[in-house]
N, C-alpha and C. Protein backbone atom coordinates (compact mmCIF):
# COMPACT_ATOMS: atom_id res chain seq x y z
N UNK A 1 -0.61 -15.61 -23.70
CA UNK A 1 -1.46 -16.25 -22.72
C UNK A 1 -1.07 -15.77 -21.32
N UNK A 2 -2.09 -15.41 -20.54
CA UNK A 2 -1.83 -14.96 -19.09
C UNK A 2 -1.67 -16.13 -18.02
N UNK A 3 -0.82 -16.12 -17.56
CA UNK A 3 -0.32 -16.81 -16.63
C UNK A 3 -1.04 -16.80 -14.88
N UNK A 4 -1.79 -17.88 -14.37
CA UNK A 4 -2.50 -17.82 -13.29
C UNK A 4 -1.92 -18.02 -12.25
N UNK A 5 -1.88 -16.84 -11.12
CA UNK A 5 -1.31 -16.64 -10.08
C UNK A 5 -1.79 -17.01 -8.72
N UNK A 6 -2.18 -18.09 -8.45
CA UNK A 6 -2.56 -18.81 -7.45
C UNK A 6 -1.76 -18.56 -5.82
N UNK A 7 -2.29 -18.03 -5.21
CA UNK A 7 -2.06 -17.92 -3.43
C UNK A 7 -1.02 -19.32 -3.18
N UNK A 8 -1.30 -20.76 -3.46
CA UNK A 8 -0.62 -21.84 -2.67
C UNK A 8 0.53 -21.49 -3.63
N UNK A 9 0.96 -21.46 -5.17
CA UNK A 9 2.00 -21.53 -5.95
C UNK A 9 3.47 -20.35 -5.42
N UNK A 10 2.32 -19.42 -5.40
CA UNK A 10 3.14 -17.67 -4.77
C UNK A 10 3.85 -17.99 -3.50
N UNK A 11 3.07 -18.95 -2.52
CA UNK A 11 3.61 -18.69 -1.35
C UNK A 11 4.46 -19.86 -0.67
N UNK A 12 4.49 -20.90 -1.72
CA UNK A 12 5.37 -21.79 -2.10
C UNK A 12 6.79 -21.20 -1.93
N UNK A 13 6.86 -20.65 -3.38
CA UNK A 13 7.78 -20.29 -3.79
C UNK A 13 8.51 -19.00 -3.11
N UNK A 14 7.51 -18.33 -2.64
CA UNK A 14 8.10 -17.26 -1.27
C UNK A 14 9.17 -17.75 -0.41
N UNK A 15 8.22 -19.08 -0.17
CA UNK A 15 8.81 -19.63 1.28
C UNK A 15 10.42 -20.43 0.98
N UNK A 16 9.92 -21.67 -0.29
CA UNK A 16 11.34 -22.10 -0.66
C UNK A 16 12.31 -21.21 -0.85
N UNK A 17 12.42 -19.79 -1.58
CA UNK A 17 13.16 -18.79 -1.54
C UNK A 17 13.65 -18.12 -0.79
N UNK A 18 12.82 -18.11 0.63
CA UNK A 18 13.14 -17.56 2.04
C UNK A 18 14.18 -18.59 2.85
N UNK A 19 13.99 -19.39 2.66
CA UNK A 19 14.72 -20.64 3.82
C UNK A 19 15.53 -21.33 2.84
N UNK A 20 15.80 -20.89 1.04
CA UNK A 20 17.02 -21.17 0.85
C UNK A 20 18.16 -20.01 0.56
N UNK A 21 17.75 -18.88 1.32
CA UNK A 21 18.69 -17.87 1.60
C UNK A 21 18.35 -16.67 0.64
N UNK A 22 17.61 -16.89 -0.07
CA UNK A 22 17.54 -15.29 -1.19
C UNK A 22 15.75 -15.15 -0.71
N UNK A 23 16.30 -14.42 0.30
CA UNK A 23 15.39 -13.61 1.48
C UNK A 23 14.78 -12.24 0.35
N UNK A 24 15.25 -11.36 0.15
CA UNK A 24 14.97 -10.36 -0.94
C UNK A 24 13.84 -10.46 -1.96
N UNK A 25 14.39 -11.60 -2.87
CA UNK A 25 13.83 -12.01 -3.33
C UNK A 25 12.47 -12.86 -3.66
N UNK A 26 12.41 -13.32 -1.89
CA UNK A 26 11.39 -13.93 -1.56
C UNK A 26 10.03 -12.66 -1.52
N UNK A 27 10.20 -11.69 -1.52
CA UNK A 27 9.94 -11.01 -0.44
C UNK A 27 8.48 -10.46 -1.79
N UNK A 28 8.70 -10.41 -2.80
CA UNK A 28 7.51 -10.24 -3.89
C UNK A 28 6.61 -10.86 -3.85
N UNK A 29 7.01 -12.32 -3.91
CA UNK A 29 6.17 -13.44 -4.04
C UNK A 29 5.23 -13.87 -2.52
N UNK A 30 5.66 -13.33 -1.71
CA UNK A 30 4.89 -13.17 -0.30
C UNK A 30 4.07 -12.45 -0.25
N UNK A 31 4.68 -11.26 -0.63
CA UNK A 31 3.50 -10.25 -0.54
C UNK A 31 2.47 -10.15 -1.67
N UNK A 32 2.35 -10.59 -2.29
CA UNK A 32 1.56 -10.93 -3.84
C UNK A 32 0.43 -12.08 -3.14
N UNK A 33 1.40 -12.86 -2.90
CA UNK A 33 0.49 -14.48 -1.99
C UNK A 33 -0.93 -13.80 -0.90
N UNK A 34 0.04 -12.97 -0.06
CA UNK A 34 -1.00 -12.03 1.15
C UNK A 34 -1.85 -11.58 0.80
N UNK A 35 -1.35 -11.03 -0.70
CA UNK A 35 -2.94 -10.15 -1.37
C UNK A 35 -3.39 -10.70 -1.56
N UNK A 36 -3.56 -11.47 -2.37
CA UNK A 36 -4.50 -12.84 -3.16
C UNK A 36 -5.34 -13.40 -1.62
N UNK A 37 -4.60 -13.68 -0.89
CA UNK A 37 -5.52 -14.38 0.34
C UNK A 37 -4.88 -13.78 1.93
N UNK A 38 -5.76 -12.82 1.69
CA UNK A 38 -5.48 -12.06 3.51
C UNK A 38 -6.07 -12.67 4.59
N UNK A 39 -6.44 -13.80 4.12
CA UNK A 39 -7.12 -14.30 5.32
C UNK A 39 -6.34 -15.74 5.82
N UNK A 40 -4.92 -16.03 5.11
CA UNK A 40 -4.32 -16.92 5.14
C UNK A 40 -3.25 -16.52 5.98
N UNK A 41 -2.61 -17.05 7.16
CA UNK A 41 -1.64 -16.55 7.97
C UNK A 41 -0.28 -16.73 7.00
N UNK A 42 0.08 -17.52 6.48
CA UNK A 42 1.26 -18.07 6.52
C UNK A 42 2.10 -17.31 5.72
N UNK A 43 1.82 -16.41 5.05
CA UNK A 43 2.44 -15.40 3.98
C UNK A 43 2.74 -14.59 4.80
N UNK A 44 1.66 -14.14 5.58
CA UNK A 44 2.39 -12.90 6.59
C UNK A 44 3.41 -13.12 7.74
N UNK A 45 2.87 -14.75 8.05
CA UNK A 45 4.70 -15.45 9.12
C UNK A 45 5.38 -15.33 8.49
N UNK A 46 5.76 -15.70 7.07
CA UNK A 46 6.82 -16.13 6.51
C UNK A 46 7.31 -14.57 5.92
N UNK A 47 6.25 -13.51 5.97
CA UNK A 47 6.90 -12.32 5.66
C UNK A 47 7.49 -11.73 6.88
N UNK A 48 7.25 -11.62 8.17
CA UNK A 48 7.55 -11.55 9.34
C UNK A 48 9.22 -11.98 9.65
N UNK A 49 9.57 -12.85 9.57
CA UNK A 49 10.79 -13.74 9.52
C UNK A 49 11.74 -13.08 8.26
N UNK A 50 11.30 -12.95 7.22
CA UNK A 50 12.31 -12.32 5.96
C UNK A 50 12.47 -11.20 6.41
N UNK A 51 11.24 -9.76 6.87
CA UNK A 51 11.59 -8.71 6.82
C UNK A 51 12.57 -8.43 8.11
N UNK A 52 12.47 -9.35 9.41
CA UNK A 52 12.97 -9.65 10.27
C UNK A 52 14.57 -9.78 9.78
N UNK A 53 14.65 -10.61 9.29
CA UNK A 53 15.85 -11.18 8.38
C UNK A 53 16.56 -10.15 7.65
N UNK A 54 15.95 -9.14 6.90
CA UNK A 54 16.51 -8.14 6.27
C UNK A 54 16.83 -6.82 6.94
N UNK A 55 16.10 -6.90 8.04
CA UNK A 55 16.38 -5.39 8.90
C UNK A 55 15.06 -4.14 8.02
N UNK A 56 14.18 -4.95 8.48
CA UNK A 56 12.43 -3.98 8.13
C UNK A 56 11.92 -4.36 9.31
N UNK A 57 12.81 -4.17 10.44
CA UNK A 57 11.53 -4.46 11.81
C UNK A 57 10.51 -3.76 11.94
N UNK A 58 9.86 -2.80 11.11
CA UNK A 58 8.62 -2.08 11.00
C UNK A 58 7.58 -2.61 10.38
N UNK A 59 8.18 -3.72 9.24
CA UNK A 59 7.33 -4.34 8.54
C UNK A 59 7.22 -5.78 9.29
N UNK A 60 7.78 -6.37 9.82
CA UNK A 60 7.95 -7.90 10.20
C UNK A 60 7.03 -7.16 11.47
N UNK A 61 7.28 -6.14 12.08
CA UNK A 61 6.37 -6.05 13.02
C UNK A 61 4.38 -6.44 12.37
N UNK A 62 4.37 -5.65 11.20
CA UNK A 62 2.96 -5.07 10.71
C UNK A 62 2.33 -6.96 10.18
N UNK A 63 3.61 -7.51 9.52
CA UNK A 63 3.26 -8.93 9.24
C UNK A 63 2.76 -9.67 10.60
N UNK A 64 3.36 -9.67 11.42
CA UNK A 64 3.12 -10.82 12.49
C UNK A 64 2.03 -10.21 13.27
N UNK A 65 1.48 -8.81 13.18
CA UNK A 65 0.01 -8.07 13.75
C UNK A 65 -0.63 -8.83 13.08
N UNK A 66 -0.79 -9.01 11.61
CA UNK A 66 -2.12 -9.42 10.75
C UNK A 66 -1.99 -11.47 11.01
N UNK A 67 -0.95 -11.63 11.50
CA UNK A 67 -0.62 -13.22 11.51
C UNK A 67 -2.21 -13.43 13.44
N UNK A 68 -1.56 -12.40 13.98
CA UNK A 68 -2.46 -12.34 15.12
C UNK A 68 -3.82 -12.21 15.17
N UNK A 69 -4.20 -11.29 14.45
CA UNK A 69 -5.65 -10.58 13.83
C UNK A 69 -6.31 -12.09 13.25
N UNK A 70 -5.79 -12.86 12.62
CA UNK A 70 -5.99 -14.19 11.93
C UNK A 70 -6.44 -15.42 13.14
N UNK A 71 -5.18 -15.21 13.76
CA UNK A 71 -4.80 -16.07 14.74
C UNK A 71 -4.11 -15.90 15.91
N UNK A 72 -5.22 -14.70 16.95
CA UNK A 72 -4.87 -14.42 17.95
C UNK A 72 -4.07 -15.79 19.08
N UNK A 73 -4.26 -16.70 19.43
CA UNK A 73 -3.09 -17.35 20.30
C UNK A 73 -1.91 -18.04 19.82
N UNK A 74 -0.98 -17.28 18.95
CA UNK A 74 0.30 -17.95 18.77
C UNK A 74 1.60 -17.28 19.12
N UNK A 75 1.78 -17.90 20.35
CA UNK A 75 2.60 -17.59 21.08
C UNK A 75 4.00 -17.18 20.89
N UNK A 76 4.38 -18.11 19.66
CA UNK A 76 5.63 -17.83 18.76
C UNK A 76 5.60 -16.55 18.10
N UNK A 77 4.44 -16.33 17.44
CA UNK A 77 4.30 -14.57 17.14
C UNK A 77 4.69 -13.88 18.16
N UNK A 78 4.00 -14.04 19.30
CA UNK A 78 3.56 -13.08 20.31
C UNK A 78 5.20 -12.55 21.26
N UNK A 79 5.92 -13.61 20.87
CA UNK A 79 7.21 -13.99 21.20
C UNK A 79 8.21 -12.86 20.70
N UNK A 80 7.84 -13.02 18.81
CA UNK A 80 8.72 -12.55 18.28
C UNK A 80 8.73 -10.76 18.02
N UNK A 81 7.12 -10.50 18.11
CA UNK A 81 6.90 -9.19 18.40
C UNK A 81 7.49 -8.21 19.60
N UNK A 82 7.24 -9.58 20.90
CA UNK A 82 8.09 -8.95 22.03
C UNK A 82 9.34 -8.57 21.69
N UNK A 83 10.16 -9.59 20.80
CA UNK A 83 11.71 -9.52 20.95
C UNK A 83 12.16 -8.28 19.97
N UNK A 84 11.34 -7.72 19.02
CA UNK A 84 11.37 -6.95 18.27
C UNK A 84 11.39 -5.75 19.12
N UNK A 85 9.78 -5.26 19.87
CA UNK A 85 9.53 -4.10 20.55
C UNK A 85 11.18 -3.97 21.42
N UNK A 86 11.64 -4.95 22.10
CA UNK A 86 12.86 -4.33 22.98
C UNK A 86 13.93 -3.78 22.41
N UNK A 87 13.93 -4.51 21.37
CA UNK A 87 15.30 -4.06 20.19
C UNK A 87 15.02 -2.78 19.51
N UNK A 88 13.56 -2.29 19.58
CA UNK A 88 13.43 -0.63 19.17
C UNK A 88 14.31 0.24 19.90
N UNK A 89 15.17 1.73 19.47
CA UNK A 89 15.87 2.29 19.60
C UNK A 89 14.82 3.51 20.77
């Protein structure tokens, strides 16, 4: 029997996995969540913050673009992108 992969279940479990420290691991179940629903911000914050977390500032950058594209005034994005661009080499 195939097992149904629902956007809220995926990105649940992304997130509990992210903020209880197995960041890595989170990091499937986010991006799986994003596909299923690209039109949902919160997979791509919460991917933003992990890849942030792991040292993929190329990707936490590309997450928190599509978090904007969604939901151009959030300032906390807009924040964290800045703090990223300065920390580029």
């Amino acid at each position: 029997m195939a097992i149904k992969r629902e956007y809220e279940s995926l990105y649940l479990l992304g997130y509990a996995l992210a903020v209880s420290g197995k960041k890595e691991e989170s990091i499937g179940y986010l991006v799986e969540a994003a596909a299923l629903d690209p039109t949902d911000e919160r997979a791509f914050y919460s991917l933003g913050y992990v890849y942030r977390d792991t040292g993929r500032p190329e990707e936490a950058k590309q997450a928190w673009r599509k978090v904007l594209e969604l939901m151009p005034n959030f300032p906390e994005v807009q924040r964290n992108l800045q703090s990223l661009s300065r920390r580029a080499p």
